[in-house]
N, C-alpha and C. Protein backbone atom coordinates (compact mmCIF):
# COMPACT_ATOMS: atom_id res chain seq x y z
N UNK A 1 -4.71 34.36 -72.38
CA UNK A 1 -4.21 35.17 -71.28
C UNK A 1 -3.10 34.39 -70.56
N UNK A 2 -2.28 35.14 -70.48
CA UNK A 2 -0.57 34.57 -69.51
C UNK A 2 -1.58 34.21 -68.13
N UNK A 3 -0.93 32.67 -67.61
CA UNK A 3 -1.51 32.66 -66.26
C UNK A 3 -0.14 33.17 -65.26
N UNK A 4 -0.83 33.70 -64.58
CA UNK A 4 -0.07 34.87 -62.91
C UNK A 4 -0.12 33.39 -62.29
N UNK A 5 1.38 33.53 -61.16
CA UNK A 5 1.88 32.69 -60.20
C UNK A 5 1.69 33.43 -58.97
N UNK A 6 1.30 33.05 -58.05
CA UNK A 6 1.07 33.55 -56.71
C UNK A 6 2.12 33.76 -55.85
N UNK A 7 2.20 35.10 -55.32
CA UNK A 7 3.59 35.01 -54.92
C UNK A 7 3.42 34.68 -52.84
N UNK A 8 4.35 33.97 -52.78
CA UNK A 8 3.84 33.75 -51.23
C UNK A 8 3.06 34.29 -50.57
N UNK A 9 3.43 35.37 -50.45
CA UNK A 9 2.91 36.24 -49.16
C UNK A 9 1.05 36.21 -49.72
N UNK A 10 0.85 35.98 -50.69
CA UNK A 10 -0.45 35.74 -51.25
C UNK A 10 -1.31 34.64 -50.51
N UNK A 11 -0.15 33.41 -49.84
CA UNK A 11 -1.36 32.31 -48.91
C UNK A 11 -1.50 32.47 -47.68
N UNK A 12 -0.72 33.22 -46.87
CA UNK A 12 -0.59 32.97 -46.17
C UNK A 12 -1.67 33.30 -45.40
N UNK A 13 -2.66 33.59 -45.90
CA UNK A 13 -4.66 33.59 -45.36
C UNK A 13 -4.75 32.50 -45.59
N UNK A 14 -5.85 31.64 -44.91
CA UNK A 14 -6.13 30.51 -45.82
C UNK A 14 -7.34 30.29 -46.91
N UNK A 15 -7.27 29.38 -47.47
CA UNK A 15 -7.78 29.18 -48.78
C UNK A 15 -9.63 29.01 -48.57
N UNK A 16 -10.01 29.28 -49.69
CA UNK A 16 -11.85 29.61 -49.64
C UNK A 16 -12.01 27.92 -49.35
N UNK A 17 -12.80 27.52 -48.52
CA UNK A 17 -14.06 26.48 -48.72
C UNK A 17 -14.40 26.34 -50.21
N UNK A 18 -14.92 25.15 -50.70
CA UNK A 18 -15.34 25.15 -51.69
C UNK A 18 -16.54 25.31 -52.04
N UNK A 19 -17.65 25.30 -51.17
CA UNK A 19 -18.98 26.25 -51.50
C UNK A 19 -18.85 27.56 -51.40
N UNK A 20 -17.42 28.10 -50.78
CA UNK A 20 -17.17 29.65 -50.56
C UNK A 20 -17.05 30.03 -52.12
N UNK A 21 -16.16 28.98 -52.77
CA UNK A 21 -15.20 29.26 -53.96
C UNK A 21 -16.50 29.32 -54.93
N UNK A 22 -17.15 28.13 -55.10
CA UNK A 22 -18.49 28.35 -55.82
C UNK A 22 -19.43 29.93 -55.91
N UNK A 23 -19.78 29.99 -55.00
CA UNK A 23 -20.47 31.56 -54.19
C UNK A 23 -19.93 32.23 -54.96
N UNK A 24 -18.18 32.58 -55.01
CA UNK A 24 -17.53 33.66 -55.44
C UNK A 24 -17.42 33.48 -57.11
N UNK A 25 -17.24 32.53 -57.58
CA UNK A 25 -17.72 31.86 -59.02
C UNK A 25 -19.13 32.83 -59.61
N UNK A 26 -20.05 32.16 -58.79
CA UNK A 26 -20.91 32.74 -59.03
C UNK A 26 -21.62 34.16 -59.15
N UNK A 27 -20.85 34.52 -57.78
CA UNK A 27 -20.85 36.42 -58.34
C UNK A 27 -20.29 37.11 -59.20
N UNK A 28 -19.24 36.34 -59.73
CA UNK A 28 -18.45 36.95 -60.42
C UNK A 28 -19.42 36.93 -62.03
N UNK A 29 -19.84 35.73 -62.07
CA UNK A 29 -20.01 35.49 -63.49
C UNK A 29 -21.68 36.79 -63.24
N UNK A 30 -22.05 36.47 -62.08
CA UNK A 30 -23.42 37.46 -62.64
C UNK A 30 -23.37 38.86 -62.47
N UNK A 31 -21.69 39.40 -61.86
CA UNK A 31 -22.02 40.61 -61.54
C UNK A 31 -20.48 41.36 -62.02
N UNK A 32 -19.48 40.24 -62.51
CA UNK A 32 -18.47 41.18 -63.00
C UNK A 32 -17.46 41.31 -61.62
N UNK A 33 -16.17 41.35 -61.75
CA UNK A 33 -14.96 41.16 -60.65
C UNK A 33 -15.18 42.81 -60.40
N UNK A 34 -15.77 43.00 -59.09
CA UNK A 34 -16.12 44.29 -58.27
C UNK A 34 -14.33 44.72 -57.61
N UNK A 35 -13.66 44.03 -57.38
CA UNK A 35 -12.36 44.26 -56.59
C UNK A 35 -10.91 44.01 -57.30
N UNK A 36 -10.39 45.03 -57.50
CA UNK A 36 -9.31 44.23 -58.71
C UNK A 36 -8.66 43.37 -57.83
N UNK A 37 -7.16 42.59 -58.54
CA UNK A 37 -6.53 41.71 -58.17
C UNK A 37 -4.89 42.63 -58.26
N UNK A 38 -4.40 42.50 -56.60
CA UNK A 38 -3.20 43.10 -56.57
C UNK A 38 -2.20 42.27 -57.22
N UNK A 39 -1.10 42.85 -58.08
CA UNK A 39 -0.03 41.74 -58.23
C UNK A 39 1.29 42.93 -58.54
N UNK A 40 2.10 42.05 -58.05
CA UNK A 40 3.86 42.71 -58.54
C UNK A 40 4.36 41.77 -59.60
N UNK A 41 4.89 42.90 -60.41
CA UNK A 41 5.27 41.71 -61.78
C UNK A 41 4.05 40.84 -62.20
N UNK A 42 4.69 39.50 -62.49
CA UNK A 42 3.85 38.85 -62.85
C UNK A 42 3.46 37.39 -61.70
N UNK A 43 3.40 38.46 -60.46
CA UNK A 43 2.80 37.38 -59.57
C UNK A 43 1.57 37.87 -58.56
N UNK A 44 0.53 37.36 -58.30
CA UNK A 44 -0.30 38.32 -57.92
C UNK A 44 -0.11 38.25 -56.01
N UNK A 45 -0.15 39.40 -55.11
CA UNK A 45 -0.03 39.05 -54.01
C UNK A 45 -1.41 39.23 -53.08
N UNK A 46 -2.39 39.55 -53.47
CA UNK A 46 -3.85 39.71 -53.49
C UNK A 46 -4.59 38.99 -54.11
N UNK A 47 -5.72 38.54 -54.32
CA UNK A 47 -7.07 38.25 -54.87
C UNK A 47 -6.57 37.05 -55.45
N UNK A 48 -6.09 35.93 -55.36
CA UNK A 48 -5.86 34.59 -55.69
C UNK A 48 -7.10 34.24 -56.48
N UNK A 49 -7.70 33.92 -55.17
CA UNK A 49 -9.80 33.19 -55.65
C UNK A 49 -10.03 34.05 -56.19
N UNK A 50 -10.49 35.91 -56.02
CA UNK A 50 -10.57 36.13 -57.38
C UNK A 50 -10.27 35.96 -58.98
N UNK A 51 -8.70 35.59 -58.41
CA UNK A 51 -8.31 35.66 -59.81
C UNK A 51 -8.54 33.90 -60.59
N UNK A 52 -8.83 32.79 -59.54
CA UNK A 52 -9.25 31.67 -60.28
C UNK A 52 -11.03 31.74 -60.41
N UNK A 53 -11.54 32.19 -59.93
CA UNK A 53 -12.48 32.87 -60.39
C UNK A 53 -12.96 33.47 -61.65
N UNK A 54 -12.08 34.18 -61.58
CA UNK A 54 -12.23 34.94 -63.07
C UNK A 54 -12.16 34.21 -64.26
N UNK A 55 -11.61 33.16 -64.17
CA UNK A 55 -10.88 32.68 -65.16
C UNK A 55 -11.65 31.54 -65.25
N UNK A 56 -12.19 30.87 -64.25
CA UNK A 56 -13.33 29.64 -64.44
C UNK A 56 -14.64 30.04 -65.14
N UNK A 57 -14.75 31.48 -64.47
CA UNK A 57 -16.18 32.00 -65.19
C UNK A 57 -15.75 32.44 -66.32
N UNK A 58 -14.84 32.77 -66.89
CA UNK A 58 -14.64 33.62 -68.35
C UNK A 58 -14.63 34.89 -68.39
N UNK A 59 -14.70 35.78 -67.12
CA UNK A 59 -14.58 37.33 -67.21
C UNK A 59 -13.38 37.50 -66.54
N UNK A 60 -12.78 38.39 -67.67
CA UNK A 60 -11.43 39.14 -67.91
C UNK A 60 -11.26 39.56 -65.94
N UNK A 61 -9.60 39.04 -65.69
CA UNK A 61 -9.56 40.08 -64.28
C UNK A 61 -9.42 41.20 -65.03
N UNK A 62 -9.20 42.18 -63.65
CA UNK A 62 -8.85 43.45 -63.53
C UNK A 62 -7.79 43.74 -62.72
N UNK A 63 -6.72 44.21 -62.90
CA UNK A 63 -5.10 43.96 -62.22
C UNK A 63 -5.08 45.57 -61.62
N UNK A 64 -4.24 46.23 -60.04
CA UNK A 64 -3.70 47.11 -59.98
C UNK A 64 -2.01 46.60 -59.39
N UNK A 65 -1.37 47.33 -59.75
CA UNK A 65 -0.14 47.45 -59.53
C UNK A 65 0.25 47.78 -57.90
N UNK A 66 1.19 46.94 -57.60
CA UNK A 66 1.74 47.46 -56.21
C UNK A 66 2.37 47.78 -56.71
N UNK A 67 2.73 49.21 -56.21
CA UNK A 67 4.12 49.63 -55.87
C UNK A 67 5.17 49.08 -55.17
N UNK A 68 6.69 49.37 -56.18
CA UNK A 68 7.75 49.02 -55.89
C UNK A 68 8.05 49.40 -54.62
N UNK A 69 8.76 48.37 -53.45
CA UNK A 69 9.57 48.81 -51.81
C UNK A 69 8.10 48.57 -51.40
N UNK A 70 6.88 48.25 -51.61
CA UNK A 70 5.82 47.82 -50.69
C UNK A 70 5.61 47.21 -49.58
N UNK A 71 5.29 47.50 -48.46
CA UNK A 71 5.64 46.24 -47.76
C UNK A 71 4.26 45.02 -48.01
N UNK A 72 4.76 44.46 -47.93
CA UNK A 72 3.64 43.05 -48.95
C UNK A 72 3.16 43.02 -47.77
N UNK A 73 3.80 42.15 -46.88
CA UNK A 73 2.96 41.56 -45.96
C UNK A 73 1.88 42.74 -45.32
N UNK A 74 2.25 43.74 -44.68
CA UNK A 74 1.21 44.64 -44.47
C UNK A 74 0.10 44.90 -45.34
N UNK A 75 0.34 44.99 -46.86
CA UNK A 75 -0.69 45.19 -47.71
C UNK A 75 -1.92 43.98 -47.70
N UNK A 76 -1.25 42.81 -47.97
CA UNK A 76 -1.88 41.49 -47.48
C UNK A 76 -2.88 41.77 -46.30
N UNK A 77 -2.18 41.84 -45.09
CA UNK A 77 -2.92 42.08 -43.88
C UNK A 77 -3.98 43.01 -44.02
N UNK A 78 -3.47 44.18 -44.46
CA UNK A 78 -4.92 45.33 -44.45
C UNK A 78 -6.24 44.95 -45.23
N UNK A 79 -5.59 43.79 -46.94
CA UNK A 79 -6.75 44.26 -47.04
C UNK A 79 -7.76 42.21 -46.76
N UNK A 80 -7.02 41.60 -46.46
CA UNK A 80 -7.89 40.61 -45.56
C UNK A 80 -8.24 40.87 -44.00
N UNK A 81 -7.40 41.19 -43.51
CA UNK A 81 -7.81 41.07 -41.88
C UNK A 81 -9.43 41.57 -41.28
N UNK A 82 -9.56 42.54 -42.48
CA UNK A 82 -11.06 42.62 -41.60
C UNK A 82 -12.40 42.33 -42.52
N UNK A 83 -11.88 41.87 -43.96
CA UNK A 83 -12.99 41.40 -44.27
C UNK A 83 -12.83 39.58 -44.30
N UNK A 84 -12.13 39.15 -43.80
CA UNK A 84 -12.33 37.56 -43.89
C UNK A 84 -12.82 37.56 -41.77
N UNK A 85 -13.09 37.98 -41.86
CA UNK A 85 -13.49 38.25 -40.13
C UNK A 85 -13.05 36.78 -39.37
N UNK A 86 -11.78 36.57 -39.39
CA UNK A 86 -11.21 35.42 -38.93
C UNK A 86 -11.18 35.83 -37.13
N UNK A 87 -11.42 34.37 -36.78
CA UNK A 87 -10.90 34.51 -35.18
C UNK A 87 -9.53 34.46 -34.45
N UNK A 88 -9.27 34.19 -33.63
CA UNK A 88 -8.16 34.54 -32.73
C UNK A 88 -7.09 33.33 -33.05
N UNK A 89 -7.84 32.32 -33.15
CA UNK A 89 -6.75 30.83 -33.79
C UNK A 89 -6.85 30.97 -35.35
N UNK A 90 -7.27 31.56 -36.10
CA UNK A 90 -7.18 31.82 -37.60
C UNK A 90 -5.95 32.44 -37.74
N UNK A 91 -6.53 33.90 -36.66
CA UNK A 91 -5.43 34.92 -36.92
C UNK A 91 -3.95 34.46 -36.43
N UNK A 92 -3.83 33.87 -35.47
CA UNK A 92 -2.73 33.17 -35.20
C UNK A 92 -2.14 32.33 -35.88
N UNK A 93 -2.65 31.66 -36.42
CA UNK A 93 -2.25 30.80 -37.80
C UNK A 93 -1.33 31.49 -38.96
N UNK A 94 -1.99 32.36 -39.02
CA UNK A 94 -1.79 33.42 -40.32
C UNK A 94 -0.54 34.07 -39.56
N UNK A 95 -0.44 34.47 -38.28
CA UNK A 95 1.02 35.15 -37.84
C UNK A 95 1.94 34.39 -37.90
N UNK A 96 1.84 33.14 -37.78
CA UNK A 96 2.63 31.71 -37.31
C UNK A 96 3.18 32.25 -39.00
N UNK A 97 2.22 32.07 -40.12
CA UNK A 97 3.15 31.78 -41.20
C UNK A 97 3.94 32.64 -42.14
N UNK A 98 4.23 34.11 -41.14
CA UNK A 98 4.47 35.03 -41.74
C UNK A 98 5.61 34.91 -40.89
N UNK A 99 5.73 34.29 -39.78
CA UNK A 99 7.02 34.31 -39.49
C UNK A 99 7.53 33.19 -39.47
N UNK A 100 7.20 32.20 -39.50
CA UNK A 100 8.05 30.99 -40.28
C UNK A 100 8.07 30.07 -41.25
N UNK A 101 7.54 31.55 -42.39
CA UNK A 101 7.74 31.26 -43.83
C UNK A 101 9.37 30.99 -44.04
N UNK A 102 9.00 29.67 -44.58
CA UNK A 102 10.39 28.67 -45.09
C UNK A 102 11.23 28.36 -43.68
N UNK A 103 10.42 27.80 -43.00
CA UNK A 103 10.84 27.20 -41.10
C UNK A 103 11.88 28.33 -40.45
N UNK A 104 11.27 29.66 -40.89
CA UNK A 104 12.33 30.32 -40.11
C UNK A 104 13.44 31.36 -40.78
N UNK A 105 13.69 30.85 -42.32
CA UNK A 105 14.50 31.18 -42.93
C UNK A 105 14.06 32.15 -43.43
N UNK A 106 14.84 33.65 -43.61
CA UNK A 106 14.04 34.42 -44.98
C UNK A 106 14.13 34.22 -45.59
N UNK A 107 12.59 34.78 -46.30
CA UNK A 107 12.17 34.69 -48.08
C UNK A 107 12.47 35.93 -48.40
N UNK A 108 13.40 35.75 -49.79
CA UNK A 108 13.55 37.09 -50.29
C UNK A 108 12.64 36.96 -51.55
N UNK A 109 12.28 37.89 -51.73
CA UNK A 109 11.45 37.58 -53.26
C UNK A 109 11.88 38.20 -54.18
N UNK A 110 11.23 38.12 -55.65
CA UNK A 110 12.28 38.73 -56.90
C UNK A 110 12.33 39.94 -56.80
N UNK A 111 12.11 40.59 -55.69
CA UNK A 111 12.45 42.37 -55.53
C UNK A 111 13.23 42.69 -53.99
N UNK A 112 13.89 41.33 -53.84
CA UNK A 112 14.94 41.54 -52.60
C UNK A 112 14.26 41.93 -51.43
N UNK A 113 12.91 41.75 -51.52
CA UNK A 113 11.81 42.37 -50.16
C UNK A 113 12.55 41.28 -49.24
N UNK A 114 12.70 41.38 -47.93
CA UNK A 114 13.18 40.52 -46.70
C UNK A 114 11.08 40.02 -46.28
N UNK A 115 10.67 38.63 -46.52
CA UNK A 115 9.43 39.06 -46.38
C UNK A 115 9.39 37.98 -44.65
N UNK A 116 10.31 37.76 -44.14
CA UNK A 116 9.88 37.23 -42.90
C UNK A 116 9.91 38.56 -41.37
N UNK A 117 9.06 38.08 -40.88
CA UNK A 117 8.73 39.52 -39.85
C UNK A 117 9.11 38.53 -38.49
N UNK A 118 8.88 39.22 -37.11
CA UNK A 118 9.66 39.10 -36.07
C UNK A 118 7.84 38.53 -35.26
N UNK A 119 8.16 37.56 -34.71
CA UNK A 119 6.76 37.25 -33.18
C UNK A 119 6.03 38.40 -33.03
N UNK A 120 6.88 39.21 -32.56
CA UNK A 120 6.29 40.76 -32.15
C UNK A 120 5.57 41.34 -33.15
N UNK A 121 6.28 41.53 -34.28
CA UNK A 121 5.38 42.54 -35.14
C UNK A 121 4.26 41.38 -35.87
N UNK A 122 4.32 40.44 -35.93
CA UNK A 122 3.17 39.26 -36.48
C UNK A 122 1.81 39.93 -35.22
N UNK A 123 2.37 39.41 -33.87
CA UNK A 123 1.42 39.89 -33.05
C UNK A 123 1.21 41.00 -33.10
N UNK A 124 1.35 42.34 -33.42
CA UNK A 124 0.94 43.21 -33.12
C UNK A 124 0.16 43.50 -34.36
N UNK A 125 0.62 43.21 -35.70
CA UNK A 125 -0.42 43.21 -36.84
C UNK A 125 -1.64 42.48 -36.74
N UNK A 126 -1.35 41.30 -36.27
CA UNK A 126 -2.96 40.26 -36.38
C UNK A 126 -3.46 40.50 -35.18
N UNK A 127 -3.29 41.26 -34.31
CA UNK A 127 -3.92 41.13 -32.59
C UNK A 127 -4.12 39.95 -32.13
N UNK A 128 -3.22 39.18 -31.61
CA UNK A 128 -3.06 37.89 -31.38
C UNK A 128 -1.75 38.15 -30.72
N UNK A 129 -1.66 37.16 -29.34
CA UNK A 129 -0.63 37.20 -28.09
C UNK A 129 0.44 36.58 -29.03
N UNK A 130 1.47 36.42 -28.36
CA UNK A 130 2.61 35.81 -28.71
C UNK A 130 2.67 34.19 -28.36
N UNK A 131 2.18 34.02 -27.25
CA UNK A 131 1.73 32.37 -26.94
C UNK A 131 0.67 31.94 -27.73
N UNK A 132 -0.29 32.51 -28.46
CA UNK A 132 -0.56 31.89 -29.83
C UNK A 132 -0.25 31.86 -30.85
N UNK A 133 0.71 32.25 -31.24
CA UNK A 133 1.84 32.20 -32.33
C UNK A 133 3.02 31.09 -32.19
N UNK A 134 2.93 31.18 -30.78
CA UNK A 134 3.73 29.63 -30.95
C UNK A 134 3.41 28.47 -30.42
N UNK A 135 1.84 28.94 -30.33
CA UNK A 135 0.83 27.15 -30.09
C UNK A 135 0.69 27.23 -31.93
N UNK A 136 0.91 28.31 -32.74
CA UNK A 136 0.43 28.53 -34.12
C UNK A 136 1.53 27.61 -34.74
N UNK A 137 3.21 28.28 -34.63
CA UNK A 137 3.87 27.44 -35.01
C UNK A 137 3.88 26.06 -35.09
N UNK A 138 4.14 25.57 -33.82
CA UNK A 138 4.03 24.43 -33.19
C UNK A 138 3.28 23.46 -34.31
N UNK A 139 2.18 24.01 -34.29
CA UNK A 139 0.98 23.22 -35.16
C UNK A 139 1.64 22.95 -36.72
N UNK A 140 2.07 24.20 -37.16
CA UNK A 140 2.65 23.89 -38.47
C UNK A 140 3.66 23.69 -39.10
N UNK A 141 4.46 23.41 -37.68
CA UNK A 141 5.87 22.60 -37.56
C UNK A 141 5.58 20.77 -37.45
N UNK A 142 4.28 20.53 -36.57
CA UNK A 142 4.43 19.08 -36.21
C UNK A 142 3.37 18.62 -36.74
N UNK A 143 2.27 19.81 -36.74
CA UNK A 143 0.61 18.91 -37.09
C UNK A 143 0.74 18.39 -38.48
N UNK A 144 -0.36 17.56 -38.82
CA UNK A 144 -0.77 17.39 -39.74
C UNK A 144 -1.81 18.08 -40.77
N UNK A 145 -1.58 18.02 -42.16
CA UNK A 145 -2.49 18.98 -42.81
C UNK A 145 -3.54 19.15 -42.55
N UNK A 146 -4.52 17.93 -41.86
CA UNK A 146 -5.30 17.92 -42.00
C UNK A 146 -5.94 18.78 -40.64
N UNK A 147 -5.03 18.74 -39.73
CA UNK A 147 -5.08 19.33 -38.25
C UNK A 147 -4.73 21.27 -38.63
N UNK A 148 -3.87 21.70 -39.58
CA UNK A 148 -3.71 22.71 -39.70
C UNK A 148 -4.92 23.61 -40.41
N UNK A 149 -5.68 22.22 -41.63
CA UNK A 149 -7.25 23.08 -42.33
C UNK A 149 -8.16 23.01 -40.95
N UNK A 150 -8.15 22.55 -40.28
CA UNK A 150 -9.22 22.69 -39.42
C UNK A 150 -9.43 24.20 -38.49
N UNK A 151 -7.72 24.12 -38.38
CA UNK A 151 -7.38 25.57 -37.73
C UNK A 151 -8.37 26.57 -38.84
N UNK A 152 -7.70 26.44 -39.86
CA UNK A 152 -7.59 27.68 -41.05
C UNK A 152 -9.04 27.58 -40.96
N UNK A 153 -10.26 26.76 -41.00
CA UNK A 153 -11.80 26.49 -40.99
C UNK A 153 -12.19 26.99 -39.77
N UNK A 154 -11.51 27.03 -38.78
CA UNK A 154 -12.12 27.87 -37.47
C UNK A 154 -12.52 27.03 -36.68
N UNK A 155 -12.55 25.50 -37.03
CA UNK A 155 -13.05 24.12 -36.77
C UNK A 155 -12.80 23.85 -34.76
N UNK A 156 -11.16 24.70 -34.76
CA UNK A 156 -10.24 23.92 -33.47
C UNK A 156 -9.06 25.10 -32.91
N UNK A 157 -9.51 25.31 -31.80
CA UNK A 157 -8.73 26.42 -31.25
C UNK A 157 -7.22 26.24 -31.69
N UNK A 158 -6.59 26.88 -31.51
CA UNK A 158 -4.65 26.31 -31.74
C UNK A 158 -4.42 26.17 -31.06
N UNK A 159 -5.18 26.59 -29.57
CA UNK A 159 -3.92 25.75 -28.08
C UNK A 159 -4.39 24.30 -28.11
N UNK A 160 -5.43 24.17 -28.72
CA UNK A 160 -5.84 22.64 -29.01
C UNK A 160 -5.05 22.28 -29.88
N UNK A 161 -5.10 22.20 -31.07
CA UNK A 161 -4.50 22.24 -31.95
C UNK A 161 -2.80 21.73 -32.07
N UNK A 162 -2.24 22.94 -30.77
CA UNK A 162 -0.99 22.14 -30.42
C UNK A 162 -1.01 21.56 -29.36
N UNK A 163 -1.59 20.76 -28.66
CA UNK A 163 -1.28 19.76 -28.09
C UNK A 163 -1.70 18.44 -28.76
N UNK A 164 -2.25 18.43 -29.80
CA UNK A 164 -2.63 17.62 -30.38
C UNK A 164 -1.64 17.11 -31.35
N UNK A 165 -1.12 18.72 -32.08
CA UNK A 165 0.43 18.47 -32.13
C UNK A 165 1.23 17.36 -31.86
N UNK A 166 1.30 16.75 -30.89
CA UNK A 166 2.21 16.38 -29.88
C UNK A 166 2.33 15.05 -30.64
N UNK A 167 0.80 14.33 -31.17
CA UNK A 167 0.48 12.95 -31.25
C UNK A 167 1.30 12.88 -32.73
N UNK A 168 1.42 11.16 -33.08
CA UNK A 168 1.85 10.85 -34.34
C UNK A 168 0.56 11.51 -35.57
N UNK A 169 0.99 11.50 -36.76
CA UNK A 169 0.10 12.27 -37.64
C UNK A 169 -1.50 11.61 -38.25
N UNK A 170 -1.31 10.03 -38.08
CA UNK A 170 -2.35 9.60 -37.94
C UNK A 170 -3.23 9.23 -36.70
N UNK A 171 -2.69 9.57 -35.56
CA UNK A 171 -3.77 9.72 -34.40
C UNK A 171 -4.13 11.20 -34.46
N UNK A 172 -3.50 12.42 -35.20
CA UNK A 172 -4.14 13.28 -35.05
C UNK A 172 -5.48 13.04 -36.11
N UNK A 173 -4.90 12.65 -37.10
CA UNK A 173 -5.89 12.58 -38.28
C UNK A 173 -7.39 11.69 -37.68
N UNK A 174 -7.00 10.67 -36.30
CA UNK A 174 -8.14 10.32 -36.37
C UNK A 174 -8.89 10.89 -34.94
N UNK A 175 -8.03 11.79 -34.79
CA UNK A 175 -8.89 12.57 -33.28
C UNK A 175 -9.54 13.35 -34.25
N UNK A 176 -9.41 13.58 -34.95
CA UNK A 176 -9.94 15.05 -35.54
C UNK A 176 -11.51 14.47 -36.46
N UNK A 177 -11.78 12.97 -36.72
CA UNK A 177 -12.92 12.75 -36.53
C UNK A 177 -13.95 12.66 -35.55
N UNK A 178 -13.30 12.93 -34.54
CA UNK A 178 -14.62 12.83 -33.18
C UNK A 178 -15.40 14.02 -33.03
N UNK A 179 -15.86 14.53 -31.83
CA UNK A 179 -16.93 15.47 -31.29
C UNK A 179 -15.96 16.57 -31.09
N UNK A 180 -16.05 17.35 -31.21
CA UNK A 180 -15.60 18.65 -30.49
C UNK A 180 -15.01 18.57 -28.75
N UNK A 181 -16.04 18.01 -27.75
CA UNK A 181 -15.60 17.74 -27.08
C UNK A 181 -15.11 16.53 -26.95
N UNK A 182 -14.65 15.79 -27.57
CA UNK A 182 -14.40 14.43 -27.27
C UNK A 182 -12.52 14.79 -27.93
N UNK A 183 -12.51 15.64 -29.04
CA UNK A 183 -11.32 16.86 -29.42
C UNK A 183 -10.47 17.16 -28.12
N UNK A 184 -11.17 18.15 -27.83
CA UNK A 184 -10.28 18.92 -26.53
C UNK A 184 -10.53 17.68 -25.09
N UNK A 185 -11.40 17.42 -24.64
CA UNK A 185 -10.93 16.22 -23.90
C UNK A 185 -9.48 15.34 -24.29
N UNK A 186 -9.18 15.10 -25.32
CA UNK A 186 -8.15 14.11 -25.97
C UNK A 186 -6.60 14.93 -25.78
N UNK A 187 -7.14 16.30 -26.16
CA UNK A 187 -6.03 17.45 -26.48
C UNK A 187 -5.80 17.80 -24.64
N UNK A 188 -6.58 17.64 -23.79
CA UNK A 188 -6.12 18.13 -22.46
C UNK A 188 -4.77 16.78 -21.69
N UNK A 189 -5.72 15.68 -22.18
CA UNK A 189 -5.10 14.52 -21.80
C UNK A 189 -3.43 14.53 -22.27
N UNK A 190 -3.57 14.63 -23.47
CA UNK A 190 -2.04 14.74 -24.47
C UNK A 190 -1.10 16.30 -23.37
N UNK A 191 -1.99 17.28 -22.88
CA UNK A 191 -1.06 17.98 -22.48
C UNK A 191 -1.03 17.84 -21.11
């Protein structure tokens, strides 16, 4: 089987846990891929983990076609936003990177789609203010990776998050071993 390349607008959720990824492994192999996997061409913009899934367990995906002039990012949004039941700094995260996919610049993709959207319409798709979209940015302009999975894990609010921002990348890396409160204590101080 040809392996499918993920086409951006495909991460911009973030990625399964790895006991999540297991779990989904596992249903798959005992119960068969229940949800197909969206893709345009030959890149899929839906069902990623399904589709490495499929392929770890040995059962065939199942592909539907987007339609051509789609708007991706909306399709994306509808069909995660309410079953990954993300919170308010998740969802902000996820607006942050729909609008400053490639720092700002548009992405055109191999069907000339314009796929970067405006503050406003990010917020009004993910229900999330506009001042968390750019405590969102912020974070994934300055933080460190390891400060941005925590977001995507639900681990650390993003107004935390960006003020924490603020620090060099290994004092974030090592705030982010402490307590929760010992976290935002650190993150009030920094702001």
């Amino acid at each position: 089987m040809e392996q499918l390349q993920f086409h951006p607008v495909s991460e911009i959720f973030p990625s399964m846990a790895p006991a999540e990824f297991d779990a989904l492994v596992a249903d798959i192999t005992a119960n068969g891929l229940r949800e197909p996997i969206h893709v345009i061409g030959s890149q899929i913009i839906d069902g990623r983990h399904r589709y490495r899934a499929c392929l770890q367990a040995g059962i065939e995906p199942q592909f539907v076609l987007v339609p051509e002039g789609a708007d991706l990012n909306a399709l994306v949004i509808s069909l995660n936003l309410r079953r990954r039941h993300l919170s308010e700094s998740q969802r902000a995260i996820v607006a942050a990177r729909l609008e400053t996919r490639d720092l700002g610049r548009p992405h055109k993709d191999a069907n000339l789609h314009d796929l970067s959207i405006s503050r406003t319409h990010a917020s009004t798709l993910l229900n999330v203010s506009a001042r968390s979209i750019a405590n969102a940015a912020k974070v994934l302009q300055d933080g460190a990776p390891e400060l941005i999975d925590a977001i995507d894990r639900g681990e650390i609010a993003v107004s935390t998050a960006a003020d924490l921002a603020r620090l060099p990348a290994g004092t974030q890396q090592d705030v982010l071993t402490r307590t929760p409160d010992e976290i935002r204590a650190i993150a009030r101080d920094v702001k």
